[in-house]
C-alpha atoms as a PDB file:
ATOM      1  CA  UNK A   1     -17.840 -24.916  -6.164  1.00  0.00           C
ATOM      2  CA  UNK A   2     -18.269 -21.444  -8.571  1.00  0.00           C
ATOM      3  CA  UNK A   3     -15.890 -18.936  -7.543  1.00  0.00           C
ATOM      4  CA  UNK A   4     -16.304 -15.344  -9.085  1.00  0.00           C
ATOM      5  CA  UNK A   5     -12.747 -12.661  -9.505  1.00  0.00           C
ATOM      6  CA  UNK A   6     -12.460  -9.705 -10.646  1.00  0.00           C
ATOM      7  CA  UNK A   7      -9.594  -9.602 -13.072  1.00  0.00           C
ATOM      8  CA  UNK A   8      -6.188  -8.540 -10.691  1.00  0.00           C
ATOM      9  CA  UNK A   9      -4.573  -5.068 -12.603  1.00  0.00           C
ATOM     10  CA  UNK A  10      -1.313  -7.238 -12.186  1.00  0.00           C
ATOM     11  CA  UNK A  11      -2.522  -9.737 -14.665  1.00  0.00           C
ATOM     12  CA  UNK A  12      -4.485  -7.704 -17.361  1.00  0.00           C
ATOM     13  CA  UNK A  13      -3.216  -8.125 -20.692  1.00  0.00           C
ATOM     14  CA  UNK A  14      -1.954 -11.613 -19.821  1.00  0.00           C
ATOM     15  CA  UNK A  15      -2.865 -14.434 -21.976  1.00  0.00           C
ATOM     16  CA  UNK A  16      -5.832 -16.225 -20.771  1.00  0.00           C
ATOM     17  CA  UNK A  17      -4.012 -19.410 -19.799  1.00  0.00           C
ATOM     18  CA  UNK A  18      -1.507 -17.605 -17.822  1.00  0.00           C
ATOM     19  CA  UNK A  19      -3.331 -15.828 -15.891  1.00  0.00           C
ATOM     20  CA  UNK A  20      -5.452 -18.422 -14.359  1.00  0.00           C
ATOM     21  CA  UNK A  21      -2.284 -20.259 -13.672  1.00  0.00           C
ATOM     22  CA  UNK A  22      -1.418 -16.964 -11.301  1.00  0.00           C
ATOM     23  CA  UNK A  23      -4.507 -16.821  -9.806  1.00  0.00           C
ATOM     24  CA  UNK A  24      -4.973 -20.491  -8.627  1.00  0.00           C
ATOM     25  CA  UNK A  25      -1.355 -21.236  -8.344  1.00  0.00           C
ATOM     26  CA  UNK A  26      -0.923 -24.011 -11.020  1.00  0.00           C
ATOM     27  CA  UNK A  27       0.795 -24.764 -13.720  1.00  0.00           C
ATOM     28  CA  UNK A  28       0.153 -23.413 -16.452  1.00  0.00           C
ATOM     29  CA  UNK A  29      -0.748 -26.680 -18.006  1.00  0.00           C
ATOM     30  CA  UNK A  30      -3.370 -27.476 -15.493  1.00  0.00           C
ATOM     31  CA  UNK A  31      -4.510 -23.786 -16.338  1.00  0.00           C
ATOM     32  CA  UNK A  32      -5.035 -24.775 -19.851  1.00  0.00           C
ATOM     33  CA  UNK A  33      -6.758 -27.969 -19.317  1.00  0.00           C
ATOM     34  CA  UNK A  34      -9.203 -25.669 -16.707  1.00  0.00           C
ATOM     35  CA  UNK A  35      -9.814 -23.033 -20.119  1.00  0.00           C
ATOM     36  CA  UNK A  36     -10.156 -25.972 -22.513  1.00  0.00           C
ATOM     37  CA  UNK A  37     -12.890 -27.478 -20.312  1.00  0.00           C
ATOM     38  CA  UNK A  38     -14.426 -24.316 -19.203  1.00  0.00           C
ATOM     39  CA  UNK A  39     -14.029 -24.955 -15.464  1.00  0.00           C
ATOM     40  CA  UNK A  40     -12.568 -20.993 -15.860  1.00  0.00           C
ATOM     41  CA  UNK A  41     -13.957 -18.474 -17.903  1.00  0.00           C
ATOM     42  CA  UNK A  42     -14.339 -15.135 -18.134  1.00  0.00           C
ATOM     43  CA  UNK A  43     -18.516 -13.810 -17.534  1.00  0.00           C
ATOM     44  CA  UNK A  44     -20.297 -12.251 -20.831  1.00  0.00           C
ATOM     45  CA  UNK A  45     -17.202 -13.649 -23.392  1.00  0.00           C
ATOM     46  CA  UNK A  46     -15.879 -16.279 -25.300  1.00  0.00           C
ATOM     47  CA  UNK A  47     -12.115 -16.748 -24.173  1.00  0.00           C
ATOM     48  CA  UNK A  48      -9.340 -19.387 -25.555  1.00  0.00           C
ATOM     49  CA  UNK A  49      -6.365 -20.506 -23.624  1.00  0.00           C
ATOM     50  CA  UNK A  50      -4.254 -17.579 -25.803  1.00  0.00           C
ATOM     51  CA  UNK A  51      -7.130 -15.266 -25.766  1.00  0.00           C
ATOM     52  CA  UNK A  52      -6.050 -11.963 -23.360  1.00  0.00           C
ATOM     53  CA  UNK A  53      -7.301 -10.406 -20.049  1.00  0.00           C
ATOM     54  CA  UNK A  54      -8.799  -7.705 -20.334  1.00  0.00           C
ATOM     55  CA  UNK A  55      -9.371  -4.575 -17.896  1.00  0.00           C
ATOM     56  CA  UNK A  56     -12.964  -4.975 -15.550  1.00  0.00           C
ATOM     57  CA  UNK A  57     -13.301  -8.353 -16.422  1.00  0.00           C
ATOM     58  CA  UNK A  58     -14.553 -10.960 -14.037  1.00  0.00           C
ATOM     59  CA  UNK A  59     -13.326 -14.486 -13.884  1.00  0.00           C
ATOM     60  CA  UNK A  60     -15.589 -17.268 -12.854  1.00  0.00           C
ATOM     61  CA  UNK A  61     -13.972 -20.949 -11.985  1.00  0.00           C
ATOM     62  CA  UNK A  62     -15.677 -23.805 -11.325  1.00  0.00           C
ATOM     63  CA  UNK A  63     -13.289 -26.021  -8.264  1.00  0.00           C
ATOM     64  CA  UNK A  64     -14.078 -28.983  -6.853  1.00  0.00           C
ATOM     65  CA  UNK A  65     -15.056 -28.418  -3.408  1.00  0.00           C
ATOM     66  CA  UNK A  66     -11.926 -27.610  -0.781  1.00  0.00           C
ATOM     67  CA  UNK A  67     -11.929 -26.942   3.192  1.00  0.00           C
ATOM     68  CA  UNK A  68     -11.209 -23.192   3.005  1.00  0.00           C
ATOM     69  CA  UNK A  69      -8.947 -22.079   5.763  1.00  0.00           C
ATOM     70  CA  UNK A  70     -10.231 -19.387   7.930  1.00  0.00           C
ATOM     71  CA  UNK A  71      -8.748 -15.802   7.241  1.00  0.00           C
ATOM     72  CA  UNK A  72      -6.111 -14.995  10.233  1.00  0.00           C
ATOM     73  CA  UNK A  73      -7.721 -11.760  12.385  1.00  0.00           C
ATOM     74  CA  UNK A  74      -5.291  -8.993  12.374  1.00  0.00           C
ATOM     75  CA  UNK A  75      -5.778  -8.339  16.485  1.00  0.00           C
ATOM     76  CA  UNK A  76      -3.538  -5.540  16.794  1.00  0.00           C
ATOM     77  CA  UNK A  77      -5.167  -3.469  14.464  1.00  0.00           C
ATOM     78  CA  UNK A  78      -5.982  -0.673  16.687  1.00  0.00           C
ATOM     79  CA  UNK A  79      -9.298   1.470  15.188  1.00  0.00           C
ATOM     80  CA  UNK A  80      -8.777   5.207  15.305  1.00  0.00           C
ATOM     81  CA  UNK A  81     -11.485   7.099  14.252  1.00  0.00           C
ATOM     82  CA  UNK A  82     -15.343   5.237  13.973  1.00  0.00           C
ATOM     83  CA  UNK A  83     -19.006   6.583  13.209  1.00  0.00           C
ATOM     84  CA  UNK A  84     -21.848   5.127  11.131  1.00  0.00           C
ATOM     85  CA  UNK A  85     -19.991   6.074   7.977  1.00  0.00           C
ATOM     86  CA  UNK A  86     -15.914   5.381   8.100  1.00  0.00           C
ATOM     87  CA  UNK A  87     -13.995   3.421  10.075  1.00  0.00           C
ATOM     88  CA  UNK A  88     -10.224   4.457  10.154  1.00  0.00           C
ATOM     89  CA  UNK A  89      -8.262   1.899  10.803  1.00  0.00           C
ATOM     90  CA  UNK A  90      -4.193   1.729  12.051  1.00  0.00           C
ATOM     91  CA  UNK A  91      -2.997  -0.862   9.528  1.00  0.00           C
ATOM     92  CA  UNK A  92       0.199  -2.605  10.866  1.00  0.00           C
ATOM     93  CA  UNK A  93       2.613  -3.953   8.466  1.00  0.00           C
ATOM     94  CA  UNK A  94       1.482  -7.586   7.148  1.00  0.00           C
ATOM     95  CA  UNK A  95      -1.769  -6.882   6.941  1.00  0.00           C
ATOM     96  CA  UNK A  96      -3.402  -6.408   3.394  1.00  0.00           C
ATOM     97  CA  UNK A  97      -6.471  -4.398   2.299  1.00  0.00           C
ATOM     98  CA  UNK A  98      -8.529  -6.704   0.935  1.00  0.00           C
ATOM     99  CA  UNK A  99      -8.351 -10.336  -0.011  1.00  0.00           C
ATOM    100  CA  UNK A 100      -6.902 -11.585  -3.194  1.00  0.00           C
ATOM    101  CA  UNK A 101      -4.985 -14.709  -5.224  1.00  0.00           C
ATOM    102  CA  UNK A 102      -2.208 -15.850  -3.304  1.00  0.00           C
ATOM    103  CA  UNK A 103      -2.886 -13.921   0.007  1.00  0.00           C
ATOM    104  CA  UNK A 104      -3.299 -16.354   3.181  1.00  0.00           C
ATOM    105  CA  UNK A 105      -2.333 -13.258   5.347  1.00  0.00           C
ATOM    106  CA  UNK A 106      -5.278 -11.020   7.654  1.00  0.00           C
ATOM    107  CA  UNK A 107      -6.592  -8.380   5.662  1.00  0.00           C
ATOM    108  CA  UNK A 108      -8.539  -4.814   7.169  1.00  0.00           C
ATOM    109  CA  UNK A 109     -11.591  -5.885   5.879  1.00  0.00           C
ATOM    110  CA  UNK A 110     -11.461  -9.599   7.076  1.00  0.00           C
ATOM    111  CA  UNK A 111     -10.574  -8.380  10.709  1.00  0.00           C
ATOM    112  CA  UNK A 112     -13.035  -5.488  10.702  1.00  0.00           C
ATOM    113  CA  UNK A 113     -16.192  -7.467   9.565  1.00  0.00           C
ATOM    114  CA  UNK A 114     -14.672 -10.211  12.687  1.00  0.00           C
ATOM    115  CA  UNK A 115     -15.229  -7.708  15.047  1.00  0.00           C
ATOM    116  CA  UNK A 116     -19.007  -7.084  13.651  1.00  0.00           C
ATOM    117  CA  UNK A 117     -17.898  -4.029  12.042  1.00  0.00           C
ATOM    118  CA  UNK A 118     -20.805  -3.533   8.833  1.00  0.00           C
ATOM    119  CA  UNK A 119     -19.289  -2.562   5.577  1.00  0.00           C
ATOM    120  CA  UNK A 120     -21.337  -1.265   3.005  1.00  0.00           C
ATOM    121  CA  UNK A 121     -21.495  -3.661  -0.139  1.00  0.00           C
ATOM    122  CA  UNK A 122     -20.619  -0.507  -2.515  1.00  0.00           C
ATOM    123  CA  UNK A 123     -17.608  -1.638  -4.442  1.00  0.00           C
ATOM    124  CA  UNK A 124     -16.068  -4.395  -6.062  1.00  0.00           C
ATOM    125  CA  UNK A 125     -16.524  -8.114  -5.009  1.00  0.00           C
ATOM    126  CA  UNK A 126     -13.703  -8.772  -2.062  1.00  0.00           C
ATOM    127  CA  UNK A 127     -12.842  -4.846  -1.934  1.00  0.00           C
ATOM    128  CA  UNK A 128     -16.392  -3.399  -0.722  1.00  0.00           C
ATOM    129  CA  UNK A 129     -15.935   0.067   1.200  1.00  0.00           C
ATOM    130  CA  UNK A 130     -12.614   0.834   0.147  1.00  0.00           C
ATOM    131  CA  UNK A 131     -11.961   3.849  -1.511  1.00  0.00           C
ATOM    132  CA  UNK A 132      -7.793   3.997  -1.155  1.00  0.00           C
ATOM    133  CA  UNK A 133      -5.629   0.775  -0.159  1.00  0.00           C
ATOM    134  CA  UNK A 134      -2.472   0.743   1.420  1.00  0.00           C
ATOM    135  CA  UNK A 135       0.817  -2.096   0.418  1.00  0.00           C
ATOM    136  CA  UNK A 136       0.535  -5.236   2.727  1.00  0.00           C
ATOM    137  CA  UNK A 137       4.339  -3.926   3.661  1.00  0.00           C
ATOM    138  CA  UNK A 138       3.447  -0.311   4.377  1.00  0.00           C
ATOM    139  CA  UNK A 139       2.097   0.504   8.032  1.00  0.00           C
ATOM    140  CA  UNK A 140      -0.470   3.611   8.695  1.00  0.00           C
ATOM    141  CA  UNK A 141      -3.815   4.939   8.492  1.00  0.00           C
ATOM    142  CA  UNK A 142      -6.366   3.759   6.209  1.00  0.00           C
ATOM    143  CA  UNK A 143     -10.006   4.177   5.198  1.00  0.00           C
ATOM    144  CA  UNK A 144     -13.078   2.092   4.879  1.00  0.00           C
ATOM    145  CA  UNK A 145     -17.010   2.857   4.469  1.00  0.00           C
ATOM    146  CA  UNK A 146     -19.122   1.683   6.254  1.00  0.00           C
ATOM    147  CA  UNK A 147     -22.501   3.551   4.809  1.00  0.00           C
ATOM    148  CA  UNK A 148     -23.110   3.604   0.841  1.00  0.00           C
ATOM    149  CA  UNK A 149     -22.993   7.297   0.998  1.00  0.00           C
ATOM    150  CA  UNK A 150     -19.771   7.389   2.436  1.00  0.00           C
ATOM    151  CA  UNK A 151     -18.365   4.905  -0.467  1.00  0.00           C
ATOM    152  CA  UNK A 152     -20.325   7.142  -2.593  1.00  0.00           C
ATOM    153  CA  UNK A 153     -18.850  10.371  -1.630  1.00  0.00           C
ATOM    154  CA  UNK A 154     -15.403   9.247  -0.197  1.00  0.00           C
ATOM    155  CA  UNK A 155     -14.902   7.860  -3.600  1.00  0.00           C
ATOM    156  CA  UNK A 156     -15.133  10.987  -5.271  1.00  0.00           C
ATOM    157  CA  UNK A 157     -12.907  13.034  -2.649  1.00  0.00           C
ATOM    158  CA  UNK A 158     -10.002  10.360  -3.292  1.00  0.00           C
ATOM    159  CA  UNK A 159     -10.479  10.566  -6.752  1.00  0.00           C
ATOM    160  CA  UNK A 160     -10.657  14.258  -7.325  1.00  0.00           C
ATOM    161  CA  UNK A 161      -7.640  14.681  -4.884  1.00  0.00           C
ATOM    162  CA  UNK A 162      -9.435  16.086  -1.682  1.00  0.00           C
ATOM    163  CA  UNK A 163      -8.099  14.162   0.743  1.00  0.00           C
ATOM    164  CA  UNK A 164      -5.164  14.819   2.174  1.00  0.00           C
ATOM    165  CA  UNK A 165      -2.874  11.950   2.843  1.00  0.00           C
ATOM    166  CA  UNK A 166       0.546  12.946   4.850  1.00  0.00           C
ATOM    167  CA  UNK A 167       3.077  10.056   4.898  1.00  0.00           C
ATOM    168  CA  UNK A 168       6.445   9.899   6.658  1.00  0.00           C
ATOM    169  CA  UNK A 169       9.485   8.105   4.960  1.00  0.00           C
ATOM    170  CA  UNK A 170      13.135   7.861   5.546  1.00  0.00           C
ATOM    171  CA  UNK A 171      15.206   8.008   2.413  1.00  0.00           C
ATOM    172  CA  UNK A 172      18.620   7.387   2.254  1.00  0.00           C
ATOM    173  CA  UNK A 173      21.201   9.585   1.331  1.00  0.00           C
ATOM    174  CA  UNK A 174      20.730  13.495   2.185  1.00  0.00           C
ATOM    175  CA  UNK A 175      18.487  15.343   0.125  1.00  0.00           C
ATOM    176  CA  UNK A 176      19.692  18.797  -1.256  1.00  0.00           C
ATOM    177  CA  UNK A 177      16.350  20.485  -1.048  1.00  0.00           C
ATOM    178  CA  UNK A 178      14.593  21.157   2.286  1.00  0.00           C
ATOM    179  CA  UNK A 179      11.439  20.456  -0.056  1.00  0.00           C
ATOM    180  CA  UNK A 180      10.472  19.955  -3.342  1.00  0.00           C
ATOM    181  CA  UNK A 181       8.119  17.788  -5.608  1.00  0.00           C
ATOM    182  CA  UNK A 182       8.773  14.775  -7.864  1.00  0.00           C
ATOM    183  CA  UNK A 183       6.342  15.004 -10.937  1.00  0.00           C
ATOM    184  CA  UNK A 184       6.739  11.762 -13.161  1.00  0.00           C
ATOM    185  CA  UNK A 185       4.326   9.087 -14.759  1.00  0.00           C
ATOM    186  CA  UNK A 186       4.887   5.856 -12.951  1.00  0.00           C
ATOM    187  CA  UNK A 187       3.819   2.525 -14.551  1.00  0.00           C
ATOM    188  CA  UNK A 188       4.749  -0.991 -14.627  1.00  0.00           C
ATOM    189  CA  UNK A 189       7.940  -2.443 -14.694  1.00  0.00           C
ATOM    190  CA  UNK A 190       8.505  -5.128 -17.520  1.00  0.00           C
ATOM    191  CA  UNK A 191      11.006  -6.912 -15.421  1.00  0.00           C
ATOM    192  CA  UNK A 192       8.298  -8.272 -13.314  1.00  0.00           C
ATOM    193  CA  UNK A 193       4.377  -7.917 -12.300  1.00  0.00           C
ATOM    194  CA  UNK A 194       4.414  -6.777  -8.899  1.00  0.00           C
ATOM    195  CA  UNK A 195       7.187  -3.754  -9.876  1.00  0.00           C
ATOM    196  CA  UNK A 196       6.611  -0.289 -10.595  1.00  0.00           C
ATOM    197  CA  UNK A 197       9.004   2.434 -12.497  1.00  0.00           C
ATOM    198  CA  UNK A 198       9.029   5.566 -13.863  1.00  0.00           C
ATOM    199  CA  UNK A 199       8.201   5.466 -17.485  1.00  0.00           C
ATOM    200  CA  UNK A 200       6.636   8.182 -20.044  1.00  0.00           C
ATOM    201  CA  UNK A 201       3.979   5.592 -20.786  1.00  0.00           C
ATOM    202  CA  UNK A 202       2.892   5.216 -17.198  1.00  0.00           C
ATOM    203  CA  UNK A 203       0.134   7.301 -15.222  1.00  0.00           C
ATOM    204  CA  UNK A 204       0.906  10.694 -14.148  1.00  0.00           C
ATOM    205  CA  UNK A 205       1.852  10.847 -10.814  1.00  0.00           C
ATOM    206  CA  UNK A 206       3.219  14.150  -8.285  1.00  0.00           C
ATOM    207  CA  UNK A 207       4.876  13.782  -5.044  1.00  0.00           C
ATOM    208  CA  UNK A 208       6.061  16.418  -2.401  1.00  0.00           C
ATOM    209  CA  UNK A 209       7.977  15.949   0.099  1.00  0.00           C
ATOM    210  CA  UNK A 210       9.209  18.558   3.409  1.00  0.00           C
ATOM    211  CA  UNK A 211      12.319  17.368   5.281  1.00  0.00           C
ATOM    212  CA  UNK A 212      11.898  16.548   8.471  1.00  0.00           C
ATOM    213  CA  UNK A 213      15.374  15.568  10.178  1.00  0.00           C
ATOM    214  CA  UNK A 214      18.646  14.976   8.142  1.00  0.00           C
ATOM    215  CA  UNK A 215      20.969  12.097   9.022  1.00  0.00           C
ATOM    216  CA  UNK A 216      24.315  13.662   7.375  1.00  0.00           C
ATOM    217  CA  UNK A 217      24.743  11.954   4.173  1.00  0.00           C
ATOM    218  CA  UNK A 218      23.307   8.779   5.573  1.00  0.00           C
ATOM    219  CA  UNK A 219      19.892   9.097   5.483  1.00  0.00           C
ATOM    220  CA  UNK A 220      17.121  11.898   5.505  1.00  0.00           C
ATOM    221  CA  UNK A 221      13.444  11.722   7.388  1.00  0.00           C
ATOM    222  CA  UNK A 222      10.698  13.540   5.092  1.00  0.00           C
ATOM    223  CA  UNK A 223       6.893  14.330   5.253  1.00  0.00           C
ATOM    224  CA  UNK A 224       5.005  13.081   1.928  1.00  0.00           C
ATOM    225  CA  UNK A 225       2.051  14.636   0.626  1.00  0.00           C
ATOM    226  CA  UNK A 226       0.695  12.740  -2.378  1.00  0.00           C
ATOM    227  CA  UNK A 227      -1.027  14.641  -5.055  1.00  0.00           C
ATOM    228  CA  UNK A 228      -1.869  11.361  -6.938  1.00  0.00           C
ATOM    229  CA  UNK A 229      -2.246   7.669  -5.441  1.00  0.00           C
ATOM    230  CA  UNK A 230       0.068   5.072  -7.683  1.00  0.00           C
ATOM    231  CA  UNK A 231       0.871   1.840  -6.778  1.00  0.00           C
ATOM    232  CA  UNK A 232       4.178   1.985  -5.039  1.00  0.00           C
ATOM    233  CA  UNK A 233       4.364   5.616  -5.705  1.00  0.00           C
ATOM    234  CA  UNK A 234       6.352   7.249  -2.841  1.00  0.00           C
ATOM    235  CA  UNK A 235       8.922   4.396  -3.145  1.00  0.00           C
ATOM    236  CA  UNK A 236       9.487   4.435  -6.874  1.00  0.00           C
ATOM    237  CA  UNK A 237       9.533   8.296  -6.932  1.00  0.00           C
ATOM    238  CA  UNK A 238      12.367   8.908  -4.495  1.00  0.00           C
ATOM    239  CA  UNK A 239      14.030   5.693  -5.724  1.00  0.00           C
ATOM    240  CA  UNK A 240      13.918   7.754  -9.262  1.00  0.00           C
ATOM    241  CA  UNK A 241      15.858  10.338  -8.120  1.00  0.00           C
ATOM    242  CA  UNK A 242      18.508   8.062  -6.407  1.00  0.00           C
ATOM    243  CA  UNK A 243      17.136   8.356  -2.849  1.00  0.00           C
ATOM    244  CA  UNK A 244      15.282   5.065  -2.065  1.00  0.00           C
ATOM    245  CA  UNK A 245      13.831   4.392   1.012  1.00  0.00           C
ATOM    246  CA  UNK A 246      15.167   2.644   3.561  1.00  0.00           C
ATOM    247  CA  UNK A 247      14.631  -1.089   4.010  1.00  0.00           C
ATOM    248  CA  UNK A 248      13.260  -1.335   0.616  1.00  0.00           C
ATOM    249  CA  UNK A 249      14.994  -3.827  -1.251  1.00  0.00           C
ATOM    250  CA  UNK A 250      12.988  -3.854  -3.972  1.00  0.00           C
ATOM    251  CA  UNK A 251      13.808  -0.263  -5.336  1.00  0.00           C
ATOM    252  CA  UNK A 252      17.299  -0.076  -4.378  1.00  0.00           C
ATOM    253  CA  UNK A 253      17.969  -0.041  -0.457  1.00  0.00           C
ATOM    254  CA  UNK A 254      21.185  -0.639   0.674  1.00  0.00           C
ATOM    255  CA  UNK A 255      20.442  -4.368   2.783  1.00  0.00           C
ATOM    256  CA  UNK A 256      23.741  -3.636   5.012  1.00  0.00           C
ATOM    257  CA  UNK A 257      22.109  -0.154   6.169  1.00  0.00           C
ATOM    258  CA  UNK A 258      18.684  -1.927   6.370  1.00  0.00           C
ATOM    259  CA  UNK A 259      20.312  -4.991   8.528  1.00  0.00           C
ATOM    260  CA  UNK A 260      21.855  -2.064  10.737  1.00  0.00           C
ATOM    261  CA  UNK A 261      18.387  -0.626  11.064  1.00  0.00           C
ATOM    262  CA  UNK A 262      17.207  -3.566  12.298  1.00  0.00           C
ATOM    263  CA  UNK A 263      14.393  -2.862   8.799  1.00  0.00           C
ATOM    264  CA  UNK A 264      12.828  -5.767   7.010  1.00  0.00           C
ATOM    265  CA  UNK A 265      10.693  -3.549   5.178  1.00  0.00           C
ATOM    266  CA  UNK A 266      10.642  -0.319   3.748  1.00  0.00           C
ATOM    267  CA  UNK A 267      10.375   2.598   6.515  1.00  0.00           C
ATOM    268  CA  UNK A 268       7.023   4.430   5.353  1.00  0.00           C
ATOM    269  CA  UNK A 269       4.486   5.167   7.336  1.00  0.00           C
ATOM    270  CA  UNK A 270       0.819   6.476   6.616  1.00  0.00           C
ATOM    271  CA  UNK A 271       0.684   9.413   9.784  1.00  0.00           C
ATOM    272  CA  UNK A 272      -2.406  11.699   8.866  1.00  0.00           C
ATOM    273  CA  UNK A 273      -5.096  11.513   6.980  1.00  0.00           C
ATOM    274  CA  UNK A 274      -7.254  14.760   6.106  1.00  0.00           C
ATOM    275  CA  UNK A 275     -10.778  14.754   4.634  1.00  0.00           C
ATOM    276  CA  UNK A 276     -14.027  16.185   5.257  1.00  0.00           C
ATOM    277  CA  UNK A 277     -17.154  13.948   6.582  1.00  0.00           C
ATOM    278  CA  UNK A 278     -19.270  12.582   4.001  1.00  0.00           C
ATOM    279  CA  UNK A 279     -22.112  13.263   5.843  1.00  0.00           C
ATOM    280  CA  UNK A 280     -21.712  15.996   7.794  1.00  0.00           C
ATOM    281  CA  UNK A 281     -19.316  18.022   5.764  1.00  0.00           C
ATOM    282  CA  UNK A 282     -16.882  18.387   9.003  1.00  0.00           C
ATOM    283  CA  UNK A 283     -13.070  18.582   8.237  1.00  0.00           C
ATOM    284  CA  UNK A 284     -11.709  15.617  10.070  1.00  0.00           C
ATOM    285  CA  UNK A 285      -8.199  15.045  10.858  1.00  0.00           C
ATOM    286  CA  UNK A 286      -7.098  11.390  11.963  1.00  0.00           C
ATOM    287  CA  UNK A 287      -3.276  10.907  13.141  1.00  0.00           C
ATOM    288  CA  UNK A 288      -1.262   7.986  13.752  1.00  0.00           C
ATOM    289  CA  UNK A 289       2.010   7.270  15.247  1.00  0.00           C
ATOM    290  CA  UNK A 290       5.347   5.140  14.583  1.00  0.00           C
ATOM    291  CA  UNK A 291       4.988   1.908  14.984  1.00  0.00           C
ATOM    292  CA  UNK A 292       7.640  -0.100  17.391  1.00  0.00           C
ATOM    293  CA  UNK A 293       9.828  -1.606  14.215  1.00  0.00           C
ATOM    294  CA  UNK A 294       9.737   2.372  12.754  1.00  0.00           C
ATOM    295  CA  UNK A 295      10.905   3.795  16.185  1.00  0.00           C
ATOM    296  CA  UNK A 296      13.414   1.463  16.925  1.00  0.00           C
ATOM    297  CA  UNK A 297      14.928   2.060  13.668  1.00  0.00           C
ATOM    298  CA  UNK A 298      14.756   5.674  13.446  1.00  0.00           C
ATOM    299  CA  UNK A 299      16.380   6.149  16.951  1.00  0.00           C
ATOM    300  CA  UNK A 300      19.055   3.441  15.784  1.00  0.00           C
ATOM    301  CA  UNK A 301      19.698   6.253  12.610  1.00  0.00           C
ATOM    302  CA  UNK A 302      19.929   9.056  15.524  1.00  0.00           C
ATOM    303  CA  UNK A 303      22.790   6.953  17.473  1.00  0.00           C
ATOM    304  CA  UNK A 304      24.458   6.569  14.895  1.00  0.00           C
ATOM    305  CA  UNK A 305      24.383  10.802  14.468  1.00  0.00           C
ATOM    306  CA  UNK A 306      25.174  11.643  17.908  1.00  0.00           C
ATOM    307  CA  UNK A 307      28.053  13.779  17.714  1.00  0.00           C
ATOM    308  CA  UNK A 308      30.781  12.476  20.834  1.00  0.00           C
ATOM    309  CA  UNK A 309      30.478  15.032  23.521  1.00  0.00           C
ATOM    310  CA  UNK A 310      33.626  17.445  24.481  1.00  0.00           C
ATOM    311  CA  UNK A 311      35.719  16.977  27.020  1.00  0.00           C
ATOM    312  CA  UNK A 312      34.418  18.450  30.469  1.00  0.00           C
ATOM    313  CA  UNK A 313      36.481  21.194  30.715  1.00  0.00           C
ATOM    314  CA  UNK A 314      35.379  23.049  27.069  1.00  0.00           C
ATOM    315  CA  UNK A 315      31.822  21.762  27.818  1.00  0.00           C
ATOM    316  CA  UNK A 316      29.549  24.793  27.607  1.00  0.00           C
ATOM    317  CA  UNK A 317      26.486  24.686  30.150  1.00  0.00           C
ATOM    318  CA  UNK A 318      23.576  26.847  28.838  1.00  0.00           C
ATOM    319  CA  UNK A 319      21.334  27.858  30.997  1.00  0.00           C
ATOM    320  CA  UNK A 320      17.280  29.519  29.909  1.00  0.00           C
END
């Protein structure tokens, strides 16, 4: 059985050996045996087991033949918006964009093209129609063409910034600003592959943020405009300026808030996405709202800022 890859950004730069071990899941022994006998290879080059991964490439392995497990269907994936071109979908948390190595989880596309949903075939292999992605552990509207002039054009609003993406977060700790920006290149961490910091050798990335609610010193709920689209952005941008978000282990939560929360995962939500029609040049404005695990927490933060009421005879009735 030939099975084709695009070369995962996580993995680029790895040596060749290595990163086949990642992408199967083997040692890296069985990796090298797989090079040395060309059962993987990279299409249109020469490669050696220490030869390195480059950007765009495509891997191609030759398996013997396995009983592939069918792709779970993400059923509570509620569709928002719909016409021959887009399909906006309400991603819940656990679900991830597209398929990839090491993912046995439902993905959008997966569950969209179970319902009969067509997808154009604009894009690369596994990630056709998608023009912006969204973390398997971040909730919220997302994206996906279903004509090849919405890829096409969609592509080109995402990339030159006209779409408007409004996220909502809660950050721990009170902000001092009611609202502000965060300008700094993010790139990868070398601690690990799936990690993200800031770093002057990293991408450029901007980030503004309005306050929405403030939870004393405990915690603060903000609106999130992104000017750029980084992996991981929002979270390693307010984590940079000591303010991470809630539930987020992995850029500095604090896990006894997060277990009072009720959070395992970060609170961030994608609530309203902004762009205009790639075919009939309307502005369109799509909305979402908290999921259950989101509310719940939030309204645990708000108990536990509910000032104690005073006694009945100093209570003051107002009346409109």
């Amino acid at each position: 059985m030939s099975r084709i890859v695009p070369a995962p950004d996580a993995l680029v730069g790895k040596r060749f050996d290595v990163a086949v071990a990642k992408m199967l899941g083997i040692s890296r022994s069985k990796a090298a045996d797989l090079v040395d006998s060309g059962q993987a290879r990279v299409l249109g080059r020469e490669v050696a087991r220490s030869s390195t991964l480059q950007a765009g490439e495509t891997v191609e392995f030759d398996l013997a033949e396995e009983q592939a497990e069918p792709e779970p269907i993400a059923t509570d994936m509620a569709v928002v918006y719909e016409d021959d071109d887009v399909v906006v979908v309400d991603k819940p948390v656990g679900v991830a964009a597209h398929a990839s190595v090491g993912w046995t989880g439902p993905t959008v596309l997966g569950s969209l093209r179970d319902r009969g949903v067509h997808i154009t075939s604009y894009g690369a292999a596994g990630r056709e129609g998608i023009v912006s992605r969204l973390d398997v552990g971040t909730s919220g509207l997302m994206l996906v063409c279903k004509s090849d002039l919405a890829y096409t054009e969609m592509r080109r609003q995402f990339a030159e910034h006209e779409v408007k993406k409004t996220y909502h977060a809660l950050v721990q700790g009170g902000l001092k600003e009611n609202k502000a920006t965060i300008e700094a290149p993010i790139g990868r961490a070398k601690v690990s592959d799936f990690r993200f910091c800031v770093t002057p050798a990293g991408k450029p990335a901007v980030t503004h943020w309005d306050v929405l609610e403030r939870f004393g010193h405990e915690a603060t709920l903000v609106s999130v405009n992104l000017e750029t689209g980084r992996t991981h952005q929002i979270r390693v941008h307010f984590s940079s300026i000591g303010h991470p978000l809630c539930g987020d282990p992995m850029y500095g939560a604090n896990p006894v808030l997060s277990e009072a929360l009720g959070l395992d995962r970060q609170w961030l939500h994608a609530m309203k996405l902004e762009f205009r029609h790639p075919r009939t040049r309307v502005w369109t404005t799509v909305r979402s709202q908290y999921p259950a695990d989101l509310a719940a927490a939030l309204d645990a933060m708000r108990a536990r800022h509910i000032e104690p009421a005073e006694p009945a005879e100093y209570a003051e009735v107002l009346v409109d």
